[in-house]
C-alpha atoms as a PDB file:
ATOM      1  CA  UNK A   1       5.472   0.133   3.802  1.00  0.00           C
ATOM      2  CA  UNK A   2       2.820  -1.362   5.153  1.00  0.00           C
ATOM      3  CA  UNK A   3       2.295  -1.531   9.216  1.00  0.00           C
ATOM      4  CA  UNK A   4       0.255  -2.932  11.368  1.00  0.00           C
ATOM      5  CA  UNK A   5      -3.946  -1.140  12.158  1.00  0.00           C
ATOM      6  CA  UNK A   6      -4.126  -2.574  15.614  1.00  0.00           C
ATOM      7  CA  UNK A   7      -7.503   0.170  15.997  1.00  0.00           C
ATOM      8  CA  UNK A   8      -9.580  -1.831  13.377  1.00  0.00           C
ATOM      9  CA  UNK A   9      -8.730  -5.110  14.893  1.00  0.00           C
ATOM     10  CA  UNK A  10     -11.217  -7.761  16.253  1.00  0.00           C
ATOM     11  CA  UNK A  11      -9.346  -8.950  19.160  1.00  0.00           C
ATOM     12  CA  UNK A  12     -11.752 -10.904  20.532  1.00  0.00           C
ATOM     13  CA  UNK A  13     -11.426 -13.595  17.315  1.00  0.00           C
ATOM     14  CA  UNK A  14      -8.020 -13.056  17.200  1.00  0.00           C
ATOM     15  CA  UNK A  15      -7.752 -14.109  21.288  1.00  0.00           C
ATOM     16  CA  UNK A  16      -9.961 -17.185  20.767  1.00  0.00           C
ATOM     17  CA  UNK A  17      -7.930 -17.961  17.135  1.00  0.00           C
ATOM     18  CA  UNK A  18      -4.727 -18.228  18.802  1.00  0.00           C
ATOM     19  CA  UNK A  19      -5.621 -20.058  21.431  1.00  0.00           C
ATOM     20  CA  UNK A  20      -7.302 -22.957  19.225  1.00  0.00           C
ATOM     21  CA  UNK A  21      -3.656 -22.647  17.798  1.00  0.00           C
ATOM     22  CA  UNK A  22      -2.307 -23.187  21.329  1.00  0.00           C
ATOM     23  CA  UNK A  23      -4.595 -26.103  22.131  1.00  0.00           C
ATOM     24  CA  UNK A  24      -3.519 -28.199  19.155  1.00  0.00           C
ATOM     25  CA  UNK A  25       0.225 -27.485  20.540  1.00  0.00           C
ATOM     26  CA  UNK A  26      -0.330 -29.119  24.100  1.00  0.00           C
ATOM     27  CA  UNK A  27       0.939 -32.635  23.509  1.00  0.00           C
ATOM     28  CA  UNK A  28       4.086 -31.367  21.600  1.00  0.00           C
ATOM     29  CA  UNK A  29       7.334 -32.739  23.414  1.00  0.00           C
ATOM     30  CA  UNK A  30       9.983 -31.370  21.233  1.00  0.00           C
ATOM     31  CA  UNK A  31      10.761 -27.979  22.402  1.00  0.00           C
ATOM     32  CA  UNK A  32      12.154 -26.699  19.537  1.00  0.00           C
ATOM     33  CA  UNK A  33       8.721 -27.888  17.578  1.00  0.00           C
ATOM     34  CA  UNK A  34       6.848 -26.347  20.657  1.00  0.00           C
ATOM     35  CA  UNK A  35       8.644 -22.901  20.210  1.00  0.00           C
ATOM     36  CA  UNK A  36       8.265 -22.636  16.525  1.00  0.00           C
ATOM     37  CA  UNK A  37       4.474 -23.417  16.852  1.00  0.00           C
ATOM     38  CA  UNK A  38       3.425 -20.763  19.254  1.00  0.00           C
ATOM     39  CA  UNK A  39       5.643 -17.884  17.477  1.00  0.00           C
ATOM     40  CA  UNK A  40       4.155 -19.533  14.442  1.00  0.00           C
ATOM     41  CA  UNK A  41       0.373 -19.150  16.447  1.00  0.00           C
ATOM     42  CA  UNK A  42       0.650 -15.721  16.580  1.00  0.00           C
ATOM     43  CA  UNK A  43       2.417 -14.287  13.778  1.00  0.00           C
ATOM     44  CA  UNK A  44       0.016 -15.912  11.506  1.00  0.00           C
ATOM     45  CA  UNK A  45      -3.194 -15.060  13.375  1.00  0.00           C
ATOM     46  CA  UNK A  46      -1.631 -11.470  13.371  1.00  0.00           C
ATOM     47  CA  UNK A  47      -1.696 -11.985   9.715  1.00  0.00           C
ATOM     48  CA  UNK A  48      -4.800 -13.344   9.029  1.00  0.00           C
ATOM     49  CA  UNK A  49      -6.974 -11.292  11.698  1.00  0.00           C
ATOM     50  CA  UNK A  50      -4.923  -7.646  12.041  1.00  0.00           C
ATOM     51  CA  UNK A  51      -5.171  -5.679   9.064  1.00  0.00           C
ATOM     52  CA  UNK A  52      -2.609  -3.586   7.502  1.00  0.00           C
ATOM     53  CA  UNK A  53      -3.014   0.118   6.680  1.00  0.00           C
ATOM     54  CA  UNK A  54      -0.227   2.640   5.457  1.00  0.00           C
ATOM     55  CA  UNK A  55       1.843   2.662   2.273  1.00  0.00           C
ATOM     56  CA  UNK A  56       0.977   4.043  -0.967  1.00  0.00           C
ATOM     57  CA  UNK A  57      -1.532   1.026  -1.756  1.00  0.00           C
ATOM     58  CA  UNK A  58      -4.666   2.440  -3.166  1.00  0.00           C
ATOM     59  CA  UNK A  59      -4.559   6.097  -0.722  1.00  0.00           C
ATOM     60  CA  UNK A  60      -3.175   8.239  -3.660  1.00  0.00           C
ATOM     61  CA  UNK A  61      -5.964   9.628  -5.808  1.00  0.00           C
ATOM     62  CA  UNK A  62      -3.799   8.679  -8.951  1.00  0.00           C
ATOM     63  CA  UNK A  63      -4.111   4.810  -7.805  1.00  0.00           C
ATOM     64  CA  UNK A  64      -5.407   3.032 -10.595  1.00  0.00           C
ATOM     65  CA  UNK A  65      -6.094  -0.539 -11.496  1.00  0.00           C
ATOM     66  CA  UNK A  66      -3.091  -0.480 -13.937  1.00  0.00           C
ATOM     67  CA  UNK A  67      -1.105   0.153 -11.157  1.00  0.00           C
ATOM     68  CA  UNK A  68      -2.252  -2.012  -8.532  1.00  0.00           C
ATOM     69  CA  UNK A  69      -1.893  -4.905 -11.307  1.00  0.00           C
ATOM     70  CA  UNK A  70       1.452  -3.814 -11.538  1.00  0.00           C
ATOM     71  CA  UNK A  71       2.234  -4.060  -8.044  1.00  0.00           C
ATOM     72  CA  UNK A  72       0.721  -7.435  -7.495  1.00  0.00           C
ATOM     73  CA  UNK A  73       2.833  -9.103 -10.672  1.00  0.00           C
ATOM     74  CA  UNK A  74       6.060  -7.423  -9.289  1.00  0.00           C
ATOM     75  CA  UNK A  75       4.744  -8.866  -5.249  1.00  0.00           C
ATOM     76  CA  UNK A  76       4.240 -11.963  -6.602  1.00  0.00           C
ATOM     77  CA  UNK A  77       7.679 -12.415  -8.101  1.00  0.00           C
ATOM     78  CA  UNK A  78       9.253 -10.348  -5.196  1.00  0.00           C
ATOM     79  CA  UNK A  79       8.013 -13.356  -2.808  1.00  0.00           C
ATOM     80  CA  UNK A  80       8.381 -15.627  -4.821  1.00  0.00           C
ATOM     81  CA  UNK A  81      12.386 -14.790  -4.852  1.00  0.00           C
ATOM     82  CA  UNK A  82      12.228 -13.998  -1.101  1.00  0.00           C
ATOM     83  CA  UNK A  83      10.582 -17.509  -0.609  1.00  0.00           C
ATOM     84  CA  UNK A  84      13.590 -19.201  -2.427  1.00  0.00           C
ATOM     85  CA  UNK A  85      11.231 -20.673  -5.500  1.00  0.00           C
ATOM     86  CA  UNK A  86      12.628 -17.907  -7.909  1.00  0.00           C
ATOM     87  CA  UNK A  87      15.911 -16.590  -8.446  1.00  0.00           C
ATOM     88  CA  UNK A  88      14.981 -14.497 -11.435  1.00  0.00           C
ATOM     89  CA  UNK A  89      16.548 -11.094 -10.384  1.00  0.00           C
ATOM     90  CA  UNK A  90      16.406  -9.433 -13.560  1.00  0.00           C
ATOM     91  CA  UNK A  91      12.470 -10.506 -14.470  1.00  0.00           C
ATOM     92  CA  UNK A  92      11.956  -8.891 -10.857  1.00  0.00           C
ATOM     93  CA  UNK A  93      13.772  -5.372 -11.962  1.00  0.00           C
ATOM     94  CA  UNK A  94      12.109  -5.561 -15.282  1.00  0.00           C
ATOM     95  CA  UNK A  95       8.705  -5.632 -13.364  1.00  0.00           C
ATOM     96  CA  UNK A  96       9.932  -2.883 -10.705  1.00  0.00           C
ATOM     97  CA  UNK A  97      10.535  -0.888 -13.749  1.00  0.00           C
ATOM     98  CA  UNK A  98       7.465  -1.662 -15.498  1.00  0.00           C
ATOM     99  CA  UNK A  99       5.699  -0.639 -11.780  1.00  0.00           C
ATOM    100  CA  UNK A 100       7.300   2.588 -11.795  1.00  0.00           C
ATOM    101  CA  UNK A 101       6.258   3.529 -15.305  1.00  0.00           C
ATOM    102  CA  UNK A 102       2.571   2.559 -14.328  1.00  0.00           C
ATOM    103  CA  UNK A 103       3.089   4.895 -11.324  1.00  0.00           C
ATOM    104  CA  UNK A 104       4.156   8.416 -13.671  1.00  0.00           C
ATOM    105  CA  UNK A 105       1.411   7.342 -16.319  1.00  0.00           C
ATOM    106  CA  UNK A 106      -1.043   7.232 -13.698  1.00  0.00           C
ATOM    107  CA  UNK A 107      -0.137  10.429 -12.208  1.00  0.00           C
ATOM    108  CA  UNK A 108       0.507  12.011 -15.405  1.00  0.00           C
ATOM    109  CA  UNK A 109      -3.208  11.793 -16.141  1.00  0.00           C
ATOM    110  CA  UNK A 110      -4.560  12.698 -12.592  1.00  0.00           C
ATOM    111  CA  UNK A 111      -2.950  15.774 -13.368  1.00  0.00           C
ATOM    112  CA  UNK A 112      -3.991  16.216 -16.861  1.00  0.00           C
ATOM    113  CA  UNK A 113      -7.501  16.010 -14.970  1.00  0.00           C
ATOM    114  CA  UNK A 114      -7.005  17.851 -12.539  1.00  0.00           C
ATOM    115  CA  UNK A 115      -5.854  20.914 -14.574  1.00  0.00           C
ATOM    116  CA  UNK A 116      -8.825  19.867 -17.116  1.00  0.00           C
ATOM    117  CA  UNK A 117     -11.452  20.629 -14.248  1.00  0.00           C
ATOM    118  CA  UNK A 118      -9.790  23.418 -13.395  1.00  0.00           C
ATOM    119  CA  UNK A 119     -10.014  24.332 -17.105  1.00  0.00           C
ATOM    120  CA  UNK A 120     -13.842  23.523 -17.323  1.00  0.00           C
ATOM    121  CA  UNK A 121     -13.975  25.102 -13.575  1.00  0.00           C
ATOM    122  CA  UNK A 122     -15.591  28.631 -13.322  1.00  0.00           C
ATOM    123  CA  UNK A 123     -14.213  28.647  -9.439  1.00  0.00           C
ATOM    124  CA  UNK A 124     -10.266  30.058 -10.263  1.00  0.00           C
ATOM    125  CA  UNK A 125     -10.488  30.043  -6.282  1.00  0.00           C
ATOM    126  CA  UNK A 126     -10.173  25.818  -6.007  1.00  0.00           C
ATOM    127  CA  UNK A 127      -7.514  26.482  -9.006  1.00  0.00           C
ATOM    128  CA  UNK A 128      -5.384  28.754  -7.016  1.00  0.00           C
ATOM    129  CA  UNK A 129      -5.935  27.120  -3.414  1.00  0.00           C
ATOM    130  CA  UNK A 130      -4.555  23.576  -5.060  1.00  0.00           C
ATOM    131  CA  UNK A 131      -1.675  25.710  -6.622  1.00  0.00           C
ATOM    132  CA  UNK A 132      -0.875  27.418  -3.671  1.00  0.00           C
ATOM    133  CA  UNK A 133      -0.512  24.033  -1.049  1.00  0.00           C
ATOM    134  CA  UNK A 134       1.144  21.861  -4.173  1.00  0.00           C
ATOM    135  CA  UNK A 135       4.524  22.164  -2.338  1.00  0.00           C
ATOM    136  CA  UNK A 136       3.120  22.315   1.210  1.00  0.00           C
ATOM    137  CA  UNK A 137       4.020  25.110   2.086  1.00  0.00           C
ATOM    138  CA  UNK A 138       1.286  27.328   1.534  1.00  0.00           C
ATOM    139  CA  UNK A 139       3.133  30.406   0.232  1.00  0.00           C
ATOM    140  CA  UNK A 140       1.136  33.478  -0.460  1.00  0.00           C
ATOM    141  CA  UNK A 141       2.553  34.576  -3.791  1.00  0.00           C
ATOM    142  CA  UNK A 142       0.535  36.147  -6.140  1.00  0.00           C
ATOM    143  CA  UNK A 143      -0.477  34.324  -9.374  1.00  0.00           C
ATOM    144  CA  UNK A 144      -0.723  36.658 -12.431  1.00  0.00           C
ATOM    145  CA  UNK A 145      -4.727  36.951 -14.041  1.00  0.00           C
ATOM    146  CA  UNK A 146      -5.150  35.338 -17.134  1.00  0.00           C
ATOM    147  CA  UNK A 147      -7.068  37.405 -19.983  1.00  0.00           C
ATOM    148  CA  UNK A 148      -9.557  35.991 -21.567  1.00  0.00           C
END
């Protein structure tokens, strides 16, 4: 899930953004109108000026474009039902499901290229060292030699 990159952040636009949102709130009598506008101020300056880091999205060396456009179809639908314009539950599993499979075909061939430059790979020293940390562990076992 995504969170917040408060490090990366220009706070001095986001300062003088919310306070133009402020200013434009000044003549508001309603209180209720008043509170709503300045939690509205920030939360959507937050969203427009801090960006997000974290998640899966795009850090994963299998991250391809077939998955990302799965991702965005299934996020647009996802808000969409959140937002009260959709109530189509089962399009929104279908498109989970369809995300999911675009997620093992993806890393089904970053392996398949991984082990195919290991293949091509003279270095059996990169092979083993990626072997060895695969579970995180970093266990010591010894691999048996392959003949040629």
């Amino acid at each position: 899930r995504p969170t917040w990159n408060f490090h990366r952040t220009d706070w001095e636009e986001y300062v003088r953004d919310v306070e133009r949102r402020l200013k434009a709130l000044a003549g508001t009598k309603d209180v209720d109108k008043f509170a709503k506008g300045v939690a509205d101020a920030f939360t959507d300056v937050a969203e427009q000026r801090i960006p997000r880091c974290g998640g899966i999205v795009g850090n994963q060396p299998w991250w391809n474009d077939d998955v990302a456009r799965a991702y965005e179809e299934r996020d647009v639908l996802r808000r969409a039902v959140l937002e009260g314009r959709s109530d189509d539950a089962d399009g929104l599993a279908a498109l989970d499901r369809a995300a999911q499979v675009a997620i093992d075909t993806a890393k089904q061939e970053r392996w398949a290229q991984l082990c195919d430059g290991f293949c091509r790979s003279k270095d059996l020293g990169a092979a083993f060292r990626a072997v060895k940390h695969l579970d995180g562990r970093g266990h010591r076992e010894v691999l048996p030699m392959m003949e040629d």
